[in-house]
N, C-alpha and C. Protein backbone atom coordinates (compact mmCIF):
# COMPACT_ATOMS: atom_id res chain seq x y z
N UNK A 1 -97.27 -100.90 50.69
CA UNK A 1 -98.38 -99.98 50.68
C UNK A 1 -99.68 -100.66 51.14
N UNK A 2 -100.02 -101.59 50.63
CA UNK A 2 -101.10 -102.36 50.88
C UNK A 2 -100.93 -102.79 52.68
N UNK A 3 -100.14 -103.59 53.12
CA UNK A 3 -99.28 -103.61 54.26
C UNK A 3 -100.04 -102.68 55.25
N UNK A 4 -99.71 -101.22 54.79
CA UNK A 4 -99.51 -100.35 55.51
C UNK A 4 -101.16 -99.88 55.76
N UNK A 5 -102.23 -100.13 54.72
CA UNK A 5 -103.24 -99.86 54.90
C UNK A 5 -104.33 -100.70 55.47
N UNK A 6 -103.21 -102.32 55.71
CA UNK A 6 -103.93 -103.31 56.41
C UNK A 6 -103.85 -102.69 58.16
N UNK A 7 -102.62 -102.41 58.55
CA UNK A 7 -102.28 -101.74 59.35
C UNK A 7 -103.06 -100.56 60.02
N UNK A 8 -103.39 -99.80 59.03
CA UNK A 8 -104.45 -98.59 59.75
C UNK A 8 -105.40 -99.20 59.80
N UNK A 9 -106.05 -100.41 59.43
CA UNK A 9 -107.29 -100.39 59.59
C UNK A 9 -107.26 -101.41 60.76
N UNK A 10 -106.26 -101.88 60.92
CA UNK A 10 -106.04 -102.79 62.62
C UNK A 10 -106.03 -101.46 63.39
N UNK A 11 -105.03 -100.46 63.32
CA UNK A 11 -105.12 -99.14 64.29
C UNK A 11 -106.94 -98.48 64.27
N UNK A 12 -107.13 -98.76 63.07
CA UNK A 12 -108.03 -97.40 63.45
C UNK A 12 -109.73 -98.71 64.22
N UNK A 13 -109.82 -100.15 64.01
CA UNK A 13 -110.51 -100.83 65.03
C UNK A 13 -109.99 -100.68 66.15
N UNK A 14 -108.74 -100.35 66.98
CA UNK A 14 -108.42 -100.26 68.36
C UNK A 14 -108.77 -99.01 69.00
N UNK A 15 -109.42 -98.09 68.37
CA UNK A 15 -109.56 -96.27 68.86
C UNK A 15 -110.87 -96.96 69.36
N UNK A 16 -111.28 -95.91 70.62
CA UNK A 16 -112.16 -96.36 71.31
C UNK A 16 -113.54 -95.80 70.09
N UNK A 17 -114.75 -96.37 70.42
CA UNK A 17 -115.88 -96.00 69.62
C UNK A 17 -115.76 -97.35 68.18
N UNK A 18 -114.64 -97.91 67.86
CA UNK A 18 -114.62 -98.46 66.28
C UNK A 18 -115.06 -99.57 66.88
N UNK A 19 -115.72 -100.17 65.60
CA UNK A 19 -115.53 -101.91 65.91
C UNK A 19 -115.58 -102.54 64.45
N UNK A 20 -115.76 -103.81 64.12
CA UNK A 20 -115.97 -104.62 62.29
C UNK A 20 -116.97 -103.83 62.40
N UNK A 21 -118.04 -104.34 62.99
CA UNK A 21 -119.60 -104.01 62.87
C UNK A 21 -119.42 -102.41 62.19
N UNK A 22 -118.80 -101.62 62.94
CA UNK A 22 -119.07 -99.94 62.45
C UNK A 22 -118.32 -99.87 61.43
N UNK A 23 -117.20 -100.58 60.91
CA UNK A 23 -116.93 -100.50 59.82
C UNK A 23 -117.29 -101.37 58.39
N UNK A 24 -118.22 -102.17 58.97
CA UNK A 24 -119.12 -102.88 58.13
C UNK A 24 -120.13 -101.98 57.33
N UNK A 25 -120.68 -101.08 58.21
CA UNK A 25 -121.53 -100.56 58.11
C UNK A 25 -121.25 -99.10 57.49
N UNK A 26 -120.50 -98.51 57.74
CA UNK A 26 -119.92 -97.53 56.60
C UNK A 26 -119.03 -97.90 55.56
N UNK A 27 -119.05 -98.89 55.42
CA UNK A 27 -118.34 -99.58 53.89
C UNK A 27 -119.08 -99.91 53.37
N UNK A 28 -120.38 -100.54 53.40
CA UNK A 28 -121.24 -101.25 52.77
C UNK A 28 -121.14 -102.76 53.07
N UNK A 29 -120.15 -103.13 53.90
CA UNK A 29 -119.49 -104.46 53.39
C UNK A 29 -120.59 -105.58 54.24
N UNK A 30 -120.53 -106.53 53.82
CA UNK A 30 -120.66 -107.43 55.10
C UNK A 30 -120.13 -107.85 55.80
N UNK A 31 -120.50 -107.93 57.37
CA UNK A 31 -119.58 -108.20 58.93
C UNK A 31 -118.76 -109.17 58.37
N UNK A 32 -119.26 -110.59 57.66
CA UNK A 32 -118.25 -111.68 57.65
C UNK A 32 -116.97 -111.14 56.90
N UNK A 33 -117.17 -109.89 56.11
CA UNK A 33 -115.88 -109.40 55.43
C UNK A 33 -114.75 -109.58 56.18
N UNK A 34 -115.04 -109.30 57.73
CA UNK A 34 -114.05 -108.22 57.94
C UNK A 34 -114.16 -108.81 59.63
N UNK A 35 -114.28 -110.15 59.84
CA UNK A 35 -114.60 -111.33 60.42
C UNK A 35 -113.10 -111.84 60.69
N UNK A 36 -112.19 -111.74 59.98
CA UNK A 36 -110.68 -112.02 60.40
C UNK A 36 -109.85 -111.51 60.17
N UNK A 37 -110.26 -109.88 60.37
CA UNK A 37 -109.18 -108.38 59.15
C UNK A 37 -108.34 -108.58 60.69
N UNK A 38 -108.55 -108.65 62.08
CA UNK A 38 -106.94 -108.69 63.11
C UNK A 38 -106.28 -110.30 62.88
N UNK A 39 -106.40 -110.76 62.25
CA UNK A 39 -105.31 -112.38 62.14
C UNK A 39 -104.24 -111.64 60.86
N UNK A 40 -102.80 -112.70 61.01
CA UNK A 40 -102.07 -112.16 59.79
C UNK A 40 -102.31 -112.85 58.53
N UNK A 41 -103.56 -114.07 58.76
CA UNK A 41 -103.80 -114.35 57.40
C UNK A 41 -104.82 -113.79 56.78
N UNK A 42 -105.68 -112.65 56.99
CA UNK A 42 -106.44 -111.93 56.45
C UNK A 42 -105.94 -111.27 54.98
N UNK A 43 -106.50 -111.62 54.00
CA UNK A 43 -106.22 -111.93 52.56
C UNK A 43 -107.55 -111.12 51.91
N UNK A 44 -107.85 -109.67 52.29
CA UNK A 44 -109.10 -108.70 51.47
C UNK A 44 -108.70 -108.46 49.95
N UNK A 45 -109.57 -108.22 49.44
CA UNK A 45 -109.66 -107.83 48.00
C UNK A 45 -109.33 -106.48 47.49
N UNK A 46 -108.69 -106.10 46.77
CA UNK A 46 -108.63 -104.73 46.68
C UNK A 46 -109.58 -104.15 46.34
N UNK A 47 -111.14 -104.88 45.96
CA UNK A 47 -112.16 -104.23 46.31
C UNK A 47 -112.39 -103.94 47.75
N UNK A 48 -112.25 -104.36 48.37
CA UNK A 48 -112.47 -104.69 50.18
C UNK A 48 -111.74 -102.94 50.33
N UNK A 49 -110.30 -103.11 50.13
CA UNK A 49 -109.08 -102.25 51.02
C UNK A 49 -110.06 -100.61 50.24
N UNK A 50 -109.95 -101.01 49.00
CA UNK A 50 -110.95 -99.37 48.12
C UNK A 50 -111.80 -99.07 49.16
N UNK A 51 -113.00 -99.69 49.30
CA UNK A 51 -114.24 -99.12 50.39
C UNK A 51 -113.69 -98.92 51.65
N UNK A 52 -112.85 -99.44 52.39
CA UNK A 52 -112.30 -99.42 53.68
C UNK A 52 -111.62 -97.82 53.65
N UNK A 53 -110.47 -97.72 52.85
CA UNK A 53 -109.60 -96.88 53.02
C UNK A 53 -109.91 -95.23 53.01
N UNK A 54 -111.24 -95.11 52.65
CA UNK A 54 -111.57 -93.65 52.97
C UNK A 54 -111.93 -93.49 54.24
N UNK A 55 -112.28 -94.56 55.00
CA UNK A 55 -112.81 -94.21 56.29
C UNK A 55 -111.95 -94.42 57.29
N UNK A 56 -110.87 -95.37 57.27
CA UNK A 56 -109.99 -95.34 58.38
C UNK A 56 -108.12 -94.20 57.97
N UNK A 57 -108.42 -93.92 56.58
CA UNK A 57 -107.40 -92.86 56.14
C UNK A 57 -108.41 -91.56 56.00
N UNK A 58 -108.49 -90.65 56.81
CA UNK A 58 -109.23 -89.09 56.10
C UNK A 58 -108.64 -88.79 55.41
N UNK A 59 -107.12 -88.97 55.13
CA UNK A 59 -106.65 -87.61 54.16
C UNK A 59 -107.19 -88.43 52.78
N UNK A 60 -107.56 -89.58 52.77
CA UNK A 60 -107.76 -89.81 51.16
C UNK A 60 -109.66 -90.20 50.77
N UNK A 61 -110.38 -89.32 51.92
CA UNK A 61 -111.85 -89.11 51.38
C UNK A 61 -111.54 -87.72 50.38
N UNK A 62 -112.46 -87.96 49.18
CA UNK A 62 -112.30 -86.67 48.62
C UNK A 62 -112.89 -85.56 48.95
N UNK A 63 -112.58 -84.40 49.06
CA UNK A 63 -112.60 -82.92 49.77
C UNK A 63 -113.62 -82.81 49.48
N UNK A 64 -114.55 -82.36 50.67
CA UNK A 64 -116.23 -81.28 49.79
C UNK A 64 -115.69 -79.69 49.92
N UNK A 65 -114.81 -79.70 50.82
CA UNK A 65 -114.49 -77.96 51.63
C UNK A 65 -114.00 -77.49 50.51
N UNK A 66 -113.40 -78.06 49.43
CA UNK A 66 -112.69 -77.32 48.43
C UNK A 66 -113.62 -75.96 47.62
N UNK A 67 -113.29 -74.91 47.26
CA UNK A 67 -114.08 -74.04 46.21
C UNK A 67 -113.53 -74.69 44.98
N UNK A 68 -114.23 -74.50 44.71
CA UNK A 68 -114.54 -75.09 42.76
C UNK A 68 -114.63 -73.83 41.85
């Protein structure tokens, strides 16, 4: 699982428009975070993968469209 979400976030830096920097910057994180997330020894925190994973997974930002 973890694996798999290191994975989207290598896919979702290769879509044209992404880069660290833009995902630095909607994570909060700092650039050096995320400074060697394409090598296979990149070793993030599961604080790191938490802030990351709403933005390069949509289905798991939480819904505003929902009625309440």
């Amino acid at each position: 699982m973890l694996e798999d979400l290191i994975i989207d976030i290598r896919e979702w830096l290769g879509l044209p428009g992404n880069s660290k920097a833009k995902l630095a910057r909607l994570t909060g994180l700092h650039r050096n975070t995320l400074l060697s997330c394409d090598r296979a020894d990149w070793n993030p925190t599961m604080e790191v993968l938490r802030k990351i994973e709403p933005h390069v997974r949509p289905s798991s930002r939480p819904r505003t469209d929902v009625a309440a």
